[in-house]
PDB file of N, CA and C in Angstrom:
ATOM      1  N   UNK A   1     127.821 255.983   4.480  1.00  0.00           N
ATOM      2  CA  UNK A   1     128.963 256.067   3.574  1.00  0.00           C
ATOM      3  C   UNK A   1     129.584 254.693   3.360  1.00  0.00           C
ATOM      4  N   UNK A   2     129.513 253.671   4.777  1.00  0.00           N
ATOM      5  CA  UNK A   2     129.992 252.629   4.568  1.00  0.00           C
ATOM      6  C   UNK A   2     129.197 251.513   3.430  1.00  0.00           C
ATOM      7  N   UNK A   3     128.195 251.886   2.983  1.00  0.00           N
ATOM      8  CA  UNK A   3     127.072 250.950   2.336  1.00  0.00           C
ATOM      9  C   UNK A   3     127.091 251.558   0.822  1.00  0.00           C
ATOM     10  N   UNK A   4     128.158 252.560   0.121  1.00  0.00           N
ATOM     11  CA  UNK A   4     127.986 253.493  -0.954  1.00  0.00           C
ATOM     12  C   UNK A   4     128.955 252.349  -1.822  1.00  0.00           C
ATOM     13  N   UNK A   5     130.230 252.181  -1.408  1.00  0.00           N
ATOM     14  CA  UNK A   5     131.032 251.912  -2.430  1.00  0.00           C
ATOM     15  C   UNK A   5     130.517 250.045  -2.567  1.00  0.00           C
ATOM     16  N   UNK A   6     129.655 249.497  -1.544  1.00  0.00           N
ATOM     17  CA  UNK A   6     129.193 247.877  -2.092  1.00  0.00           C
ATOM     18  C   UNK A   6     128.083 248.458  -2.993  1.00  0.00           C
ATOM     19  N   UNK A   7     127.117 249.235  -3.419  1.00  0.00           N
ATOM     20  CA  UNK A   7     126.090 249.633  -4.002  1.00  0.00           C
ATOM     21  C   UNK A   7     126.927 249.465  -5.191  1.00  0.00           C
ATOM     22  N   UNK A   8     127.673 250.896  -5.437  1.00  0.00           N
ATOM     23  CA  UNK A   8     128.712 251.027  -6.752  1.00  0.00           C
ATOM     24  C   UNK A   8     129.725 249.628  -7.280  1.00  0.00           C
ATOM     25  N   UNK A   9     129.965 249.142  -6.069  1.00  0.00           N
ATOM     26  CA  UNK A   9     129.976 247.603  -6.927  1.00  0.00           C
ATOM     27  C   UNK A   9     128.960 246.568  -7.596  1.00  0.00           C
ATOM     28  N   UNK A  10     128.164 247.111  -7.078  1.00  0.00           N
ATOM     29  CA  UNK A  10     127.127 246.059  -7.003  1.00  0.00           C
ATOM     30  C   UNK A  10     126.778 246.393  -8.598  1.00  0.00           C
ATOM     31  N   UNK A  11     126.406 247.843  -8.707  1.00  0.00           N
ATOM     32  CA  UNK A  11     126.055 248.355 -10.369  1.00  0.00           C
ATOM     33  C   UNK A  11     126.694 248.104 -11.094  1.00  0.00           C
ATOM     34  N   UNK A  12     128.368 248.149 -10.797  1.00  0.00           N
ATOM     35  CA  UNK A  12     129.676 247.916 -11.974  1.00  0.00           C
ATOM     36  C   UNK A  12     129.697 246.043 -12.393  1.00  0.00           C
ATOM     37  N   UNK A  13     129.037 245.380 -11.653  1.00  0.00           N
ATOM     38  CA  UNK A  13     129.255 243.723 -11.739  1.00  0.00           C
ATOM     39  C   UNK A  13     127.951 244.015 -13.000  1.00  0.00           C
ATOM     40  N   UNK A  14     126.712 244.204 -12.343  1.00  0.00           N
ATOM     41  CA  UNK A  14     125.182 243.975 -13.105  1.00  0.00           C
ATOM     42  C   UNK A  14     125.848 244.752 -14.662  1.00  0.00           C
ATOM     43  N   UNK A  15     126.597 246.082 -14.482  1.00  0.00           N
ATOM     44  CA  UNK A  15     126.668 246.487 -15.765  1.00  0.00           C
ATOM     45  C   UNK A  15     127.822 245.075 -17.013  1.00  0.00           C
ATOM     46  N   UNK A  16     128.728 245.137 -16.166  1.00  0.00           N
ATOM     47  CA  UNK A  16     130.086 244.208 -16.511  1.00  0.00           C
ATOM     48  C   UNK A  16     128.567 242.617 -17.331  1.00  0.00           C
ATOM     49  N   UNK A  17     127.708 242.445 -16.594  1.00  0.00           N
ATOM     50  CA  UNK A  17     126.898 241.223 -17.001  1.00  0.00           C
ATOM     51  C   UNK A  17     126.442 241.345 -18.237  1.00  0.00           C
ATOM     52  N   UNK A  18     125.965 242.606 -18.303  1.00  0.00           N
ATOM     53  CA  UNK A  18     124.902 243.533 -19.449  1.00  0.00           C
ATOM     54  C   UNK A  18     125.496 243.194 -20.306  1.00  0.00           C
ATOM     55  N   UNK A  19     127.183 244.158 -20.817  1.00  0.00           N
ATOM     56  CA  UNK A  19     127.433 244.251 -21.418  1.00  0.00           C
ATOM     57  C   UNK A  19     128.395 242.679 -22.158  1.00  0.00           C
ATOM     58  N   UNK A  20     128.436 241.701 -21.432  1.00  0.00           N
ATOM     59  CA  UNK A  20     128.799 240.461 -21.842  1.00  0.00           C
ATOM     60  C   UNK A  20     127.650 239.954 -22.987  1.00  0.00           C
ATOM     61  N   UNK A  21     126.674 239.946 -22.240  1.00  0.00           N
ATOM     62  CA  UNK A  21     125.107 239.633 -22.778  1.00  0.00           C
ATOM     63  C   UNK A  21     125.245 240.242 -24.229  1.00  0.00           C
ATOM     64  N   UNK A  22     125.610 241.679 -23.772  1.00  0.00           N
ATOM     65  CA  UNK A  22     125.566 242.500 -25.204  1.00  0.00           C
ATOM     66  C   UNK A  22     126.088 241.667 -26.332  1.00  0.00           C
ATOM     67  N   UNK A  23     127.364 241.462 -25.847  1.00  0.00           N
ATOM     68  CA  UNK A  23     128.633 241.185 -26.960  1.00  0.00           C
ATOM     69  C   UNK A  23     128.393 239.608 -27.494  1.00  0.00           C
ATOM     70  N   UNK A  24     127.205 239.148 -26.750  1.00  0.00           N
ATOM     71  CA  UNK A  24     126.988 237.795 -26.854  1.00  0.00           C
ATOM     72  C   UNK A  24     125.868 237.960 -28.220  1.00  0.00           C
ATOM     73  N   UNK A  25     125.175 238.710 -27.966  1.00  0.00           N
ATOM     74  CA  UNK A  25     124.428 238.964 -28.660  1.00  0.00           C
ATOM     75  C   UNK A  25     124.873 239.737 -30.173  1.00  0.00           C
ATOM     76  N   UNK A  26     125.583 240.358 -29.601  1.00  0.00           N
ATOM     77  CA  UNK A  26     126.430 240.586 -31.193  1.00  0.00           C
ATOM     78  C   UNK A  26     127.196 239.912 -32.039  1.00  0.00           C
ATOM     79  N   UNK A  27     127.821 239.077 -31.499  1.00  0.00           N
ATOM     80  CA  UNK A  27     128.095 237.925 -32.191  1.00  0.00           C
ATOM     81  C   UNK A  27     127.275 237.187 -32.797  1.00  0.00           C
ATOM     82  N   UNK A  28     125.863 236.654 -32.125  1.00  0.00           N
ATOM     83  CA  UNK A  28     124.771 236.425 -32.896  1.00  0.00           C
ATOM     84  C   UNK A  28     124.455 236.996 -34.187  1.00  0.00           C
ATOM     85  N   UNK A  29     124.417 238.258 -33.958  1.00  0.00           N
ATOM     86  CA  UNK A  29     124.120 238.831 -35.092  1.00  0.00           C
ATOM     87  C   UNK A  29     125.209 238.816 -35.799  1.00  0.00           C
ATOM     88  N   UNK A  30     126.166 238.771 -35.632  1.00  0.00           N
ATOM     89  CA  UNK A  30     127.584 238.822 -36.937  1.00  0.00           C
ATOM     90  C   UNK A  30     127.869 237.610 -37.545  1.00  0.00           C
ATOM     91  N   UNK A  31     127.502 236.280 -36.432  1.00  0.00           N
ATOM     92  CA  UNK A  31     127.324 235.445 -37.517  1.00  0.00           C
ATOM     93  C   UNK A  31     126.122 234.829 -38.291  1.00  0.00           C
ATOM     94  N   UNK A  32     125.034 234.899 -37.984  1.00  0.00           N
ATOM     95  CA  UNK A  32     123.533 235.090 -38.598  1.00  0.00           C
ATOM     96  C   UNK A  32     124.329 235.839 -40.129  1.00  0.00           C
ATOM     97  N   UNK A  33     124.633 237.501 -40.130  1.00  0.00           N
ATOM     98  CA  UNK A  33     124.924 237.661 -41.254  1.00  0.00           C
ATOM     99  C   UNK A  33     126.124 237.612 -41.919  1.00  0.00           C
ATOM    100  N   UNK A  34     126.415 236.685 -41.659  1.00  0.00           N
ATOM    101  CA  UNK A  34     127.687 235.898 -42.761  1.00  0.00           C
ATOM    102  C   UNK A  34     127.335 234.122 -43.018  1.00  0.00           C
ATOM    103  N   UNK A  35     126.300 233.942 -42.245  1.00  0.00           N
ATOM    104  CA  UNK A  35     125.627 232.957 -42.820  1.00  0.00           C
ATOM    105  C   UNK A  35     123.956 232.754 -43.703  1.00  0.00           C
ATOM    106  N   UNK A  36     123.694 233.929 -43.840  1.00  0.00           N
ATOM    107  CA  UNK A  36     122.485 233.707 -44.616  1.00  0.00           C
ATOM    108  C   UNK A  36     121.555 233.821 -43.864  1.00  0.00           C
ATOM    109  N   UNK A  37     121.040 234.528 -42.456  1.00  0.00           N
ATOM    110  CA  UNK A  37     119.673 234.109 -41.894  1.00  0.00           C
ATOM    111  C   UNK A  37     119.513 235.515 -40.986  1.00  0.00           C
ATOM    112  N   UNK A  38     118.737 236.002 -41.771  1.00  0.00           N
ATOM    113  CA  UNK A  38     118.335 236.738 -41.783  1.00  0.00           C
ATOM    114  C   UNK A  38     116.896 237.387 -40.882  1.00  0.00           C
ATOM    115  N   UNK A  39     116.384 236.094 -40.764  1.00  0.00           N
ATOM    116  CA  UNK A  39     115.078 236.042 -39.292  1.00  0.00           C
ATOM    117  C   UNK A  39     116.537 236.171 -38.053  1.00  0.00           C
ATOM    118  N   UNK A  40     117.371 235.827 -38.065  1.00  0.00           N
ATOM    119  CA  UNK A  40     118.590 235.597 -36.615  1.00  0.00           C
ATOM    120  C   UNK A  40     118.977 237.058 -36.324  1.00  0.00           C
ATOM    121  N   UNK A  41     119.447 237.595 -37.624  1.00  0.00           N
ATOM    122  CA  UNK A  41     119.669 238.967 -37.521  1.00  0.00           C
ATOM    123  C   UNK A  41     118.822 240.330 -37.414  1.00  0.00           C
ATOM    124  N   UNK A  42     117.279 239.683 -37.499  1.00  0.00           N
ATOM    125  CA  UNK A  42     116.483 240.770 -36.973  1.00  0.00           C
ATOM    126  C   UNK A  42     116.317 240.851 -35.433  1.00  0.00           C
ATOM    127  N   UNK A  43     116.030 239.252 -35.625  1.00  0.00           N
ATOM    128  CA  UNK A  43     115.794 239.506 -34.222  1.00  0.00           C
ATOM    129  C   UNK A  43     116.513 239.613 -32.949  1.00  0.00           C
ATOM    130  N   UNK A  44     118.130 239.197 -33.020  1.00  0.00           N
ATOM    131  CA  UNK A  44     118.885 239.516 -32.149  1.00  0.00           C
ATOM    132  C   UNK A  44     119.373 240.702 -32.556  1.00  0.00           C
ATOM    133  N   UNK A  45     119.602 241.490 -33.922  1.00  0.00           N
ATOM    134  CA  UNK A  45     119.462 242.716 -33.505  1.00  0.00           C
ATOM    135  C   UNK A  45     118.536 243.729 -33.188  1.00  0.00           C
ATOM    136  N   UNK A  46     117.496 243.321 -33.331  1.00  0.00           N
ATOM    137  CA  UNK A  46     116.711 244.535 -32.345  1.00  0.00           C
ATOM    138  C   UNK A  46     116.938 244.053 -30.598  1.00  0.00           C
ATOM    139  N   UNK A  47     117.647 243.090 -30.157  1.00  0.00           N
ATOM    140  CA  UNK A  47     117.761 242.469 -28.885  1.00  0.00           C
ATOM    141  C   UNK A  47     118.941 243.618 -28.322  1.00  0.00           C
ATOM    142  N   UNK A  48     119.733 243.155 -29.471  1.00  0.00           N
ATOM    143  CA  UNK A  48     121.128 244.160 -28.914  1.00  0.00           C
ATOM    144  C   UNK A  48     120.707 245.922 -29.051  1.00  0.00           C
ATOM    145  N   UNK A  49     120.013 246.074 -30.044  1.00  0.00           N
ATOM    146  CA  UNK A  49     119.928 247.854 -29.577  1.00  0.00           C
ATOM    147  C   UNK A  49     118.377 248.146 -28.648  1.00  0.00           C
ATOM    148  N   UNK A  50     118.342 246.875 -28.101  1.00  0.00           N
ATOM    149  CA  UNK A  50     117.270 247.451 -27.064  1.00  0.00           C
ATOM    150  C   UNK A  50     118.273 247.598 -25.264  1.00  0.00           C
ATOM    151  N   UNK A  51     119.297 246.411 -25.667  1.00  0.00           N
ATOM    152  CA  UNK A  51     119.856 246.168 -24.561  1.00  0.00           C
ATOM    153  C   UNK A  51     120.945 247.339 -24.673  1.00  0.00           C
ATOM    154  N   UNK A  52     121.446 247.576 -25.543  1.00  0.00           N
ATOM    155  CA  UNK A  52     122.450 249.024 -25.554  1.00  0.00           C
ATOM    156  C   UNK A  52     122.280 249.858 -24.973  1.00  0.00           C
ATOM    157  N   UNK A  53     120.222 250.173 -25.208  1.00  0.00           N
ATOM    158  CA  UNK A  53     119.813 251.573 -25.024  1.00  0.00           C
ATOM    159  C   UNK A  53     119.836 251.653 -23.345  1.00  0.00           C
ATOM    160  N   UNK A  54     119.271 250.157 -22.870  1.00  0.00           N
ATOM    161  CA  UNK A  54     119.398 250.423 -21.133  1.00  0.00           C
ATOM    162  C   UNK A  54     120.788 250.649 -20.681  1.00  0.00           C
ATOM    163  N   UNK A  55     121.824 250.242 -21.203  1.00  0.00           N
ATOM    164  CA  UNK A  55     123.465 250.600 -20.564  1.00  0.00           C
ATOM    165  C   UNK A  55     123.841 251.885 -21.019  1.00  0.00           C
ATOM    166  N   UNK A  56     123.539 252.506 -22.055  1.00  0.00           N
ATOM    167  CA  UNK A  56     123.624 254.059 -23.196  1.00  0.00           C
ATOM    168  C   UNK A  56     122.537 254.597 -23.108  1.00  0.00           C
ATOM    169  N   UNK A  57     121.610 255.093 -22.310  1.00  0.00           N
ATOM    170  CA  UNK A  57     120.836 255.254 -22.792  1.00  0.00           C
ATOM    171  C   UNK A  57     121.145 257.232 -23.195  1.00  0.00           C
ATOM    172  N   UNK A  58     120.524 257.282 -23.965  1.00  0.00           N
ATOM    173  CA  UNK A  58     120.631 258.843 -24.827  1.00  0.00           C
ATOM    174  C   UNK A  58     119.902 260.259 -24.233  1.00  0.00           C
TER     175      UNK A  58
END
Protein backbone atom coordinates (compact mmCIF):
# COMPACT_ATOMS: atom_id res chain seq x y z
CA UNK A 1 0.00 0.00 0.00
CA UNK A 2 2.99 2.05 0.87
CA UNK A 3 4.42 1.83 -2.90
CA UNK A 4 0.58 2.71 -4.52
CA UNK A 5 0.29 6.40 -4.06
CA UNK A 6 4.45 6.99 -5.53
CA UNK A 7 3.18 4.73 -8.64
CA UNK A 8 -0.02 7.18 -8.98
CA UNK A 9 2.38 9.93 -8.87
CA UNK A 10 4.59 8.70 -10.89
CA UNK A 11 1.58 8.30 -13.82
CA UNK A 12 0.08 11.89 -12.94
CA UNK A 13 3.86 13.63 -13.65
CA UNK A 14 4.42 11.18 -17.15
CA UNK A 15 0.68 12.20 -17.94
CA UNK A 16 1.16 16.19 -16.79
CA UNK A 17 4.53 15.64 -19.57
CA UNK A 18 2.20 14.14 -22.33
CA UNK A 19 -0.07 16.51 -22.22
CA UNK A 20 2.50 19.64 -22.30
CA UNK A 21 4.02 17.83 -25.40
CA UNK A 22 0.43 17.81 -26.58
CA UNK A 23 -0.22 21.52 -26.28
CA UNK A 24 3.23 22.02 -27.72
CA UNK A 25 2.33 20.40 -30.50
CA UNK A 26 -0.77 22.19 -31.01
CA UNK A 27 0.51 25.22 -31.19
CA UNK A 28 2.57 23.91 -33.99
CA UNK A 29 -0.18 23.22 -35.73
CA UNK A 30 -2.09 26.59 -35.06
CA UNK A 31 0.61 28.40 -36.19
CA UNK A 32 1.70 26.34 -39.39
CA UNK A 33 -2.05 27.25 -40.22
CA UNK A 34 -2.11 30.85 -39.99
CA UNK A 35 1.03 30.90 -41.73
CA UNK A 36 0.67 29.07 -44.93
CA UNK A 37 2.40 25.58 -44.45
CA UNK A 38 0.67 23.21 -44.77
CA UNK A 39 3.38 20.06 -44.92
CA UNK A 40 3.73 21.59 -40.77
CA UNK A 41 0.15 21.06 -40.30
CA UNK A 42 -0.09 17.58 -41.53
CA UNK A 43 2.36 16.45 -40.00
CA UNK A 44 2.21 17.72 -36.50
CA UNK A 45 -1.25 17.13 -36.72
CA UNK A 46 -1.39 13.67 -37.21
CA UNK A 47 1.47 13.89 -34.19
CA UNK A 48 -1.08 15.47 -31.91
CA UNK A 49 -4.09 13.01 -32.59
CA UNK A 50 -1.81 10.13 -32.31
CA UNK A 51 -0.52 11.50 -28.98
CA UNK A 52 -4.21 12.37 -27.74
CA UNK A 53 -5.27 8.91 -28.54
CA UNK A 54 -2.52 7.40 -25.93
CA UNK A 55 -3.76 9.99 -22.99
CA UNK A 56 -7.85 9.55 -24.42
CA UNK A 57 -7.77 6.73 -25.62
CA UNK A 58 -11.59 5.68 -26.78
Amino acid sequence: MHQLPYTLENALERMEDEIEDIAKTLEKVHVASETNQPDTVKKEGEKYLTDVKKVLPQ
